[in-house]
C-alpha atoms as a PDB file:
ATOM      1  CA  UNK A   1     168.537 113.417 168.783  1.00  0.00           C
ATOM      2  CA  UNK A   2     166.382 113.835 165.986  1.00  0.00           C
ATOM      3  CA  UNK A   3     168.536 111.952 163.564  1.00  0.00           C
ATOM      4  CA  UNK A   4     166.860 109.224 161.499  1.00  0.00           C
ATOM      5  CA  UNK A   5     168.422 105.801 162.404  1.00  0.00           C
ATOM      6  CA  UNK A   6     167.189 104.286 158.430  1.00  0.00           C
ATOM      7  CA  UNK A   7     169.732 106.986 157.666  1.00  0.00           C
ATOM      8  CA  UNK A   8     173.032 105.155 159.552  1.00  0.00           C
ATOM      9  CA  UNK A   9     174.880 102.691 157.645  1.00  0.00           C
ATOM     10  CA  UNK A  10     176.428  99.518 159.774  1.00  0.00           C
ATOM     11  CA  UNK A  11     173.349  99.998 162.403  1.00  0.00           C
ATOM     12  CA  UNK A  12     170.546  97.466 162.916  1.00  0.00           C
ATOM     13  CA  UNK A  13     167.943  98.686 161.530  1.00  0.00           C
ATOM     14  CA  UNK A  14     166.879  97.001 157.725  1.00  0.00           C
ATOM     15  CA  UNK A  15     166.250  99.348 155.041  1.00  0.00           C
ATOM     16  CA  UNK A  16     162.843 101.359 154.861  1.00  0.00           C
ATOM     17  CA  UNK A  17     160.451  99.485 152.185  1.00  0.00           C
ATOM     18  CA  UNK A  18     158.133 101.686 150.872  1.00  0.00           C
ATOM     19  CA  UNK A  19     155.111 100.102 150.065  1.00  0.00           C
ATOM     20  CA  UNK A  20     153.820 100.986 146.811  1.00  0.00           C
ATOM     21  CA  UNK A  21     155.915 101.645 143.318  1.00  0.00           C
ATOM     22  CA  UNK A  22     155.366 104.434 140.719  1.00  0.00           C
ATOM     23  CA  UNK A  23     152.026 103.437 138.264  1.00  0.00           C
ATOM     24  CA  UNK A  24     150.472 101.289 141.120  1.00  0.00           C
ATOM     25  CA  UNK A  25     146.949 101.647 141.259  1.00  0.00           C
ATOM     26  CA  UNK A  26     145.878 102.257 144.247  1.00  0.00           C
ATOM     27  CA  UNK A  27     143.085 103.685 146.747  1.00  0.00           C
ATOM     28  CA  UNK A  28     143.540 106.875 149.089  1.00  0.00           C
ATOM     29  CA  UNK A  29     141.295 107.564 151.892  1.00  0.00           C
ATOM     30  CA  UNK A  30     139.843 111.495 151.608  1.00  0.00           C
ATOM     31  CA  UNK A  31     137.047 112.640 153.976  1.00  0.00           C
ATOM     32  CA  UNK A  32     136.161 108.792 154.971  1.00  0.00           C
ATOM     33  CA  UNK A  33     135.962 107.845 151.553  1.00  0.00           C
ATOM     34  CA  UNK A  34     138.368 105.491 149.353  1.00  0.00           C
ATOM     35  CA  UNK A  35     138.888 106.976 145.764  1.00  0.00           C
ATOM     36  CA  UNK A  36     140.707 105.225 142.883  1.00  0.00           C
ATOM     37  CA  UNK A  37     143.753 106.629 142.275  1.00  0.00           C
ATOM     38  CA  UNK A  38     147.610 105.905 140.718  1.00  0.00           C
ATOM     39  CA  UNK A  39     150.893 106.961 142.129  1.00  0.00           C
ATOM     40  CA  UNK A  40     152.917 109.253 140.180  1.00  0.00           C
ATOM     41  CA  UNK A  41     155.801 109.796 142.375  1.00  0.00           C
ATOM     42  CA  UNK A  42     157.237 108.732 145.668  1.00  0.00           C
ATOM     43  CA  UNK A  43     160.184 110.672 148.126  1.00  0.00           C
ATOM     44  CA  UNK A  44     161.030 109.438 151.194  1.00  0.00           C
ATOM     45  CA  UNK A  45     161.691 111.642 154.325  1.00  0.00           C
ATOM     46  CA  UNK A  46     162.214 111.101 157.666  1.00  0.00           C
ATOM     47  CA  UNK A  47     159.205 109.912 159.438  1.00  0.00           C
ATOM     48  CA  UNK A  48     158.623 107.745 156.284  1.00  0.00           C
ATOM     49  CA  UNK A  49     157.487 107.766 152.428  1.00  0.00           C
ATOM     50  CA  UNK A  50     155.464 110.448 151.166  1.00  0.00           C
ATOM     51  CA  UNK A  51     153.718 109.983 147.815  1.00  0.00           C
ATOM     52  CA  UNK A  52     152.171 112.225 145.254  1.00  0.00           C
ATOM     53  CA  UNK A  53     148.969 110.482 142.921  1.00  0.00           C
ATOM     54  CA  UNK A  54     146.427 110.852 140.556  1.00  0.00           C
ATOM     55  CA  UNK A  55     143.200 110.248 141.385  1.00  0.00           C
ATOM     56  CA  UNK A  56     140.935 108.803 138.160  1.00  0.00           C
ATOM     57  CA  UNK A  57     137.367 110.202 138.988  1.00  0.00           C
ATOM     58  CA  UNK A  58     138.576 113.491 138.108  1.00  0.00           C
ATOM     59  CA  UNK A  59     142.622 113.295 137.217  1.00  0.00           C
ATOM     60  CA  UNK A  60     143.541 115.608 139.768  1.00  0.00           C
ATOM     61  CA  UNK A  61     146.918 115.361 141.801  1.00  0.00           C
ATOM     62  CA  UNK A  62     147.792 115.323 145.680  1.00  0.00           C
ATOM     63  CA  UNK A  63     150.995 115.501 147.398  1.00  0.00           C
ATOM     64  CA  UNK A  64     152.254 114.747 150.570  1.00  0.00           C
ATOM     65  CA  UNK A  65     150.291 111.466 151.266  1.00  0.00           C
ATOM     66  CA  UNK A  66     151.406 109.439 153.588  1.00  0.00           C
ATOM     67  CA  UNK A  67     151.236 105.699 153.657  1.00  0.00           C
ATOM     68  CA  UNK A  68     148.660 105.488 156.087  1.00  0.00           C
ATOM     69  CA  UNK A  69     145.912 106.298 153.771  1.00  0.00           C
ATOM     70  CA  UNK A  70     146.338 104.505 150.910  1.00  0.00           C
ATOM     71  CA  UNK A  71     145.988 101.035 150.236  1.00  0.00           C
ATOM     72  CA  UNK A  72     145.590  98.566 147.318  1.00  0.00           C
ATOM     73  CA  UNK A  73     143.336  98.886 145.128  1.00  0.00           C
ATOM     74  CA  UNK A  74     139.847  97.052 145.716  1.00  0.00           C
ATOM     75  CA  UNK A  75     137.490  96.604 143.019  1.00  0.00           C
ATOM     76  CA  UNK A  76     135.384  93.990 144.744  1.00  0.00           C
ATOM     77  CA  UNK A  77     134.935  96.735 147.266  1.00  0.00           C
ATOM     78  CA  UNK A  78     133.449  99.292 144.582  1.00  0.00           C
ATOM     79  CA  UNK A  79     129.900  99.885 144.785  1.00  0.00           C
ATOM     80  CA  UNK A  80     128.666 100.699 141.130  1.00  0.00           C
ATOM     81  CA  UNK A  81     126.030 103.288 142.497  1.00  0.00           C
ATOM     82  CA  UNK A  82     128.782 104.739 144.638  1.00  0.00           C
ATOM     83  CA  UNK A  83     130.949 105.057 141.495  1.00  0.00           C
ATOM     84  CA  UNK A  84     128.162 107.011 139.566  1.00  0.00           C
ATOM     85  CA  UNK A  85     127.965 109.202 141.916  1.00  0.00           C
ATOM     86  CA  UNK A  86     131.159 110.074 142.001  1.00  0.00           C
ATOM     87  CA  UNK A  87     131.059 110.519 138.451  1.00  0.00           C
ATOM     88  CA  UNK A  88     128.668 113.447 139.087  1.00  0.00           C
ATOM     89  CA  UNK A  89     125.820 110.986 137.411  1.00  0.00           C
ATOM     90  CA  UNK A  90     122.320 110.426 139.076  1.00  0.00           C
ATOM     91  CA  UNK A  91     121.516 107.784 141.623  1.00  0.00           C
ATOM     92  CA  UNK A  92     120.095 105.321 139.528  1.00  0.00           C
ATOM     93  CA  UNK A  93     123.241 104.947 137.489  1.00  0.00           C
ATOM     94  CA  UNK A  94     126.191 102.559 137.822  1.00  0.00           C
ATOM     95  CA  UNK A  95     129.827 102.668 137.056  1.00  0.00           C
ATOM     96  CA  UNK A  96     132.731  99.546 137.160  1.00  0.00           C
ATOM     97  CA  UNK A  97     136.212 100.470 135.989  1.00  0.00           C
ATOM     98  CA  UNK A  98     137.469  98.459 133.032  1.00  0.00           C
ATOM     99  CA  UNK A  99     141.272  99.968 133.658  1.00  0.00           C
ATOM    100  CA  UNK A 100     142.816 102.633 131.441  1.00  0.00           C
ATOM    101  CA  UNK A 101     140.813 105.448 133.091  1.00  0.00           C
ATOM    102  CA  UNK A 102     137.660 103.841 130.644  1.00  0.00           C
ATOM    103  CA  UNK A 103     134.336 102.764 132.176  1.00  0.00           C
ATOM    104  CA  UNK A 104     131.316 100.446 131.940  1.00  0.00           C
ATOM    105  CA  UNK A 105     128.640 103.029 132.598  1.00  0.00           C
ATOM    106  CA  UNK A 106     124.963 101.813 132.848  1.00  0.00           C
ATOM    107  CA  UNK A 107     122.098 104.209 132.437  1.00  0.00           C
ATOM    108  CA  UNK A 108     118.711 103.859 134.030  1.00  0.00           C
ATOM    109  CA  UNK A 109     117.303 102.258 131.007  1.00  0.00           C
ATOM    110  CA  UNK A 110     120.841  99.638 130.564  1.00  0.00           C
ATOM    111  CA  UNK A 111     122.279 101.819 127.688  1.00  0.00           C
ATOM    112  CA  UNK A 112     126.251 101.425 128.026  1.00  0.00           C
ATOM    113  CA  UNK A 113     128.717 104.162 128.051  1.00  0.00           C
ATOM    114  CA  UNK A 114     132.228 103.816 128.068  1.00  0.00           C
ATOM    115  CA  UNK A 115     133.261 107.015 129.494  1.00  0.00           C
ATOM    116  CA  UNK A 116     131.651 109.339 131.760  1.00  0.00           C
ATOM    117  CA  UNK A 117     132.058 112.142 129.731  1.00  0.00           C
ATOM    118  CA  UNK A 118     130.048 110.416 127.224  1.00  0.00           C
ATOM    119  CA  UNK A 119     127.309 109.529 130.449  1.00  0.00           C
ATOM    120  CA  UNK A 120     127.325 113.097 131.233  1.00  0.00           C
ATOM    121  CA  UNK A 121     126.747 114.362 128.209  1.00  0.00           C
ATOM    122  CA  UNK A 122     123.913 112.087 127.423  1.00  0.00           C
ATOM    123  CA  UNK A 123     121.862 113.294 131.050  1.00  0.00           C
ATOM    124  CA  UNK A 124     122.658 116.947 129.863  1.00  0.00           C
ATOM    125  CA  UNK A 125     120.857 116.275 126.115  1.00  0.00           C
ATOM    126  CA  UNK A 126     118.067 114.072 127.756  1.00  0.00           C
ATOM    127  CA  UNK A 127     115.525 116.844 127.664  1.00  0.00           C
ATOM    128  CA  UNK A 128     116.418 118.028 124.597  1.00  0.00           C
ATOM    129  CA  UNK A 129     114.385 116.637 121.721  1.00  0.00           C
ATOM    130  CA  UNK A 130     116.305 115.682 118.610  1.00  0.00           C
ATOM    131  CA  UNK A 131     116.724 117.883 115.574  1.00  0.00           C
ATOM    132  CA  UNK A 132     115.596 115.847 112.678  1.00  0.00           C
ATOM    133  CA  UNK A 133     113.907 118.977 110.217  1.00  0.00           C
ATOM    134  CA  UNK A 134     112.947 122.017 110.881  1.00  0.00           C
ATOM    135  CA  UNK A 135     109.476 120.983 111.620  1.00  0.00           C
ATOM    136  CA  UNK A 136     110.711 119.704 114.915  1.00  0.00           C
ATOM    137  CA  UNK A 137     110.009 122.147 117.941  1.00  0.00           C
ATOM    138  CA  UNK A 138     106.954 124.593 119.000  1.00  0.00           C
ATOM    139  CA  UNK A 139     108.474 127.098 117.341  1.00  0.00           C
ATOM    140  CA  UNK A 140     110.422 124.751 115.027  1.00  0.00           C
ATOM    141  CA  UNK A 141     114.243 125.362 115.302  1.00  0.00           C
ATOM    142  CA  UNK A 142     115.577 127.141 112.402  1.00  0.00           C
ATOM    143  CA  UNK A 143     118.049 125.712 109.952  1.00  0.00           C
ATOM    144  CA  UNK A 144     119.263 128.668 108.434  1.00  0.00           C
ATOM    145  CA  UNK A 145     120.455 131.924 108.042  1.00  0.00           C
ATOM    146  CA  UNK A 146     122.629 132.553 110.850  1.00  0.00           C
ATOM    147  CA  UNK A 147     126.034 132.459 111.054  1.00  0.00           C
ATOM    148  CA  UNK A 148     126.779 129.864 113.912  1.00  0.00           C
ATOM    149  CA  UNK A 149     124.885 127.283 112.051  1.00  0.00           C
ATOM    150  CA  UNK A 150     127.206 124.523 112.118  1.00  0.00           C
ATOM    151  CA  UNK A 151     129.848 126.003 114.296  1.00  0.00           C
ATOM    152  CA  UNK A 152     131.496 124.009 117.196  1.00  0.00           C
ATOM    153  CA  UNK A 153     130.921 124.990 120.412  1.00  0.00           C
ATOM    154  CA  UNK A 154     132.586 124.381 124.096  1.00  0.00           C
ATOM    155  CA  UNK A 155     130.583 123.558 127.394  1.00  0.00           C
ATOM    156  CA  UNK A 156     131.658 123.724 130.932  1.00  0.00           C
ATOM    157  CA  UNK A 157     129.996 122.321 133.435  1.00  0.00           C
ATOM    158  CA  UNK A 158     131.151 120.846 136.720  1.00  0.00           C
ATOM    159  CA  UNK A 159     129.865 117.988 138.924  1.00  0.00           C
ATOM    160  CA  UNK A 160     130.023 118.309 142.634  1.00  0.00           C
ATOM    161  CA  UNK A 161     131.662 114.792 144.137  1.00  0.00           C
ATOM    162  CA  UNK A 162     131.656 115.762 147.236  1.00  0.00           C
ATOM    163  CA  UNK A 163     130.887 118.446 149.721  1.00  0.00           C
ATOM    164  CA  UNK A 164     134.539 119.611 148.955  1.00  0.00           C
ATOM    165  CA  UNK A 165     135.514 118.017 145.408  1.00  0.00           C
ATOM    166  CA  UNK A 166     134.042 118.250 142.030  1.00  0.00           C
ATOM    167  CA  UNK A 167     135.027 117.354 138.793  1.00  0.00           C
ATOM    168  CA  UNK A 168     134.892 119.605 135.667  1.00  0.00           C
ATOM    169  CA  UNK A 169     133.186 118.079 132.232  1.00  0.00           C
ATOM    170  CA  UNK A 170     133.809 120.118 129.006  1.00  0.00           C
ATOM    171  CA  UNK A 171     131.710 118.920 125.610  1.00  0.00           C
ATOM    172  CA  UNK A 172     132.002 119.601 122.324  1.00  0.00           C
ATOM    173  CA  UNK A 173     128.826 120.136 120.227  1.00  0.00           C
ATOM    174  CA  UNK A 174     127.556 121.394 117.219  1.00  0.00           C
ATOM    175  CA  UNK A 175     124.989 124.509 116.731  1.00  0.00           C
ATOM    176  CA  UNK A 176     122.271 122.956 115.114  1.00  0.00           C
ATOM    177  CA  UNK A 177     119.417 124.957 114.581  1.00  0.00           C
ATOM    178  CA  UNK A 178     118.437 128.484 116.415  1.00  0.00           C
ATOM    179  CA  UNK A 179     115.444 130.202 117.487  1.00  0.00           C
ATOM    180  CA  UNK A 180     114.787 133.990 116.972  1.00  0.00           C
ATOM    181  CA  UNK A 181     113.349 136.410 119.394  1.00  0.00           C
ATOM    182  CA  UNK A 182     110.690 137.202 116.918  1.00  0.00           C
ATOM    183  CA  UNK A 183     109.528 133.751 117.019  1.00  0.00           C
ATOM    184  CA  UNK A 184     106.077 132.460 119.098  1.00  0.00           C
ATOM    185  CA  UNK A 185     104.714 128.890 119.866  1.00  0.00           C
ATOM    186  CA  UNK A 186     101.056 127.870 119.044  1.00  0.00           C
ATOM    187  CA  UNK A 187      99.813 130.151 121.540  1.00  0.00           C
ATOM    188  CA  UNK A 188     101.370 132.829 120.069  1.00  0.00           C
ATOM    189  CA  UNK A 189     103.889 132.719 123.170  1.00  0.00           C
ATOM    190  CA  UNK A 190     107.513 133.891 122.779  1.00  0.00           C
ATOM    191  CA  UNK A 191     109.649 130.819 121.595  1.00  0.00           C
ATOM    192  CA  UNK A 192     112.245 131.657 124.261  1.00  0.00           C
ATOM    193  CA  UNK A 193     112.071 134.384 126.931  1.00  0.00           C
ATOM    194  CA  UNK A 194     115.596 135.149 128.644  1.00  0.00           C
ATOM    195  CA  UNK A 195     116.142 134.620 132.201  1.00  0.00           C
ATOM    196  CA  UNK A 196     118.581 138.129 132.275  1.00  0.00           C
ATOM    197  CA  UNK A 197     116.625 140.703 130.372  1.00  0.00           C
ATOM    198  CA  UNK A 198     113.094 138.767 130.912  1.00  0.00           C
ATOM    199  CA  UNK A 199     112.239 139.443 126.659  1.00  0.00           C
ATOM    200  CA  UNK A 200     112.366 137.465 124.014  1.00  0.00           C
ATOM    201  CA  UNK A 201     115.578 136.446 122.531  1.00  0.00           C
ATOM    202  CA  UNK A 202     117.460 134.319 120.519  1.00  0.00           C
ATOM    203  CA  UNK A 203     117.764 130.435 121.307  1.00  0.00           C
ATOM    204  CA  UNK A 204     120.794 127.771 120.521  1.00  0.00           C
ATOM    205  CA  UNK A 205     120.248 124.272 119.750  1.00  0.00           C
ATOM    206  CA  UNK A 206     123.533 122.877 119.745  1.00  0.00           C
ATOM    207  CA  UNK A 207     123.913 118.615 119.531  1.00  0.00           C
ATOM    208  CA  UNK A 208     126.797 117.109 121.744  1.00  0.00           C
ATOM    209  CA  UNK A 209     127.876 113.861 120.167  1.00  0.00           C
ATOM    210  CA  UNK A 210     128.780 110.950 122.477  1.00  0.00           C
ATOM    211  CA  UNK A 211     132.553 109.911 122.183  1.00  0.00           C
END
């Protein structure tokens, strides 16, 4: 009672055959949707082979999966719009793997990307018009005399997937140009009002680079 007959030696019963191998890529099936994944390890126990992978939207692991819900993977299946999505991009975009966790990214207007962190980045620096001189901007951006001029900076942002699952994009830019609380527009507006204090204060452009 209870024992596990694959376990008996001499009985009738052939050898349990898992059915995927370490570095298969593969697809698991998480709240009625397949995501791309690979399998990083497999144990077998007694009601059958339990396998931990890696999924490649966001390179988080699971555990404990059982056979059940994965399957090979499908990239005839893959619907590019799906993909973007995925990605945390808009509606409009699409995404086809290429293997090697890169990407074939289209934008709305057919610029390629190659990574979504690259994709991301560009959406995020879309309304952001580029510094070219310090004429550019209403106030224009300063150039000078501060002390994060030129200084790299770190962004966090993260990208819902799902309902349940999202997927965390950090960029790397570079401060630019600033704006100074004592600066006004045209109008003689405030060049930046803060959303905390609700007075004028000092603004950031930084420039992410695509990778």
């Amino acid at each position: 009672i209870g024992c596990d007959p694959f376990q008996h030696k001499g009985g009738h019963l052939l050898p349990r055959q898992a059915a995927f191998e370490k570095g298969d890529k593969v697809e698991v099936l998480f709240e009625n949707q397949w995501y791309e994944a690979k399998i990083v390890r497999r144990k077998e126990h007694s009601e059958g082979f339990r396998y931990t992978v890696s999924y490649t939207v966001d390179k988080t692991k699971q555990t404990g999966i059982p056979e059940e819900i994965i399957r090979e993977f499908r990239s005839e299946d893959r619907d590019p719009r799906e993909l973007a999505m995925q990605l945390g991009l808009g509606e409009d975009w699409e995404a086809v793997p290429t293997g090697n966790n890169r990407w074939k990214i289209t934008a709305p207007n057919g610029k390629i990307f190659t990574s979504k962190k690259a994709a991301l980045a560009a959406i995020s620096s879309s309304s952001q018009e580029p510094l070219s001189n310090k004429d550019d901007g209403d106030p224009p951006w300063r150039t000078t005399d501060h002390e994060y001029l030129g200084r790299l900076v770190k962004w966090t942002q993260e990208h819902a997937v799902t309902a349940r699952r999202k997927i965390t994009v950090e960029q790397i830019g570079r401060v630019a140009g600033w704006i100074s609380e004592s600066d006004v527009d045209k109008a003689g507006e405030p060049g930046f009002i803060s959303e905390k204090t609700g007075q004028p204060a000092k603004l950031f452009h930084v420039v992410f680079e695509d990778e």
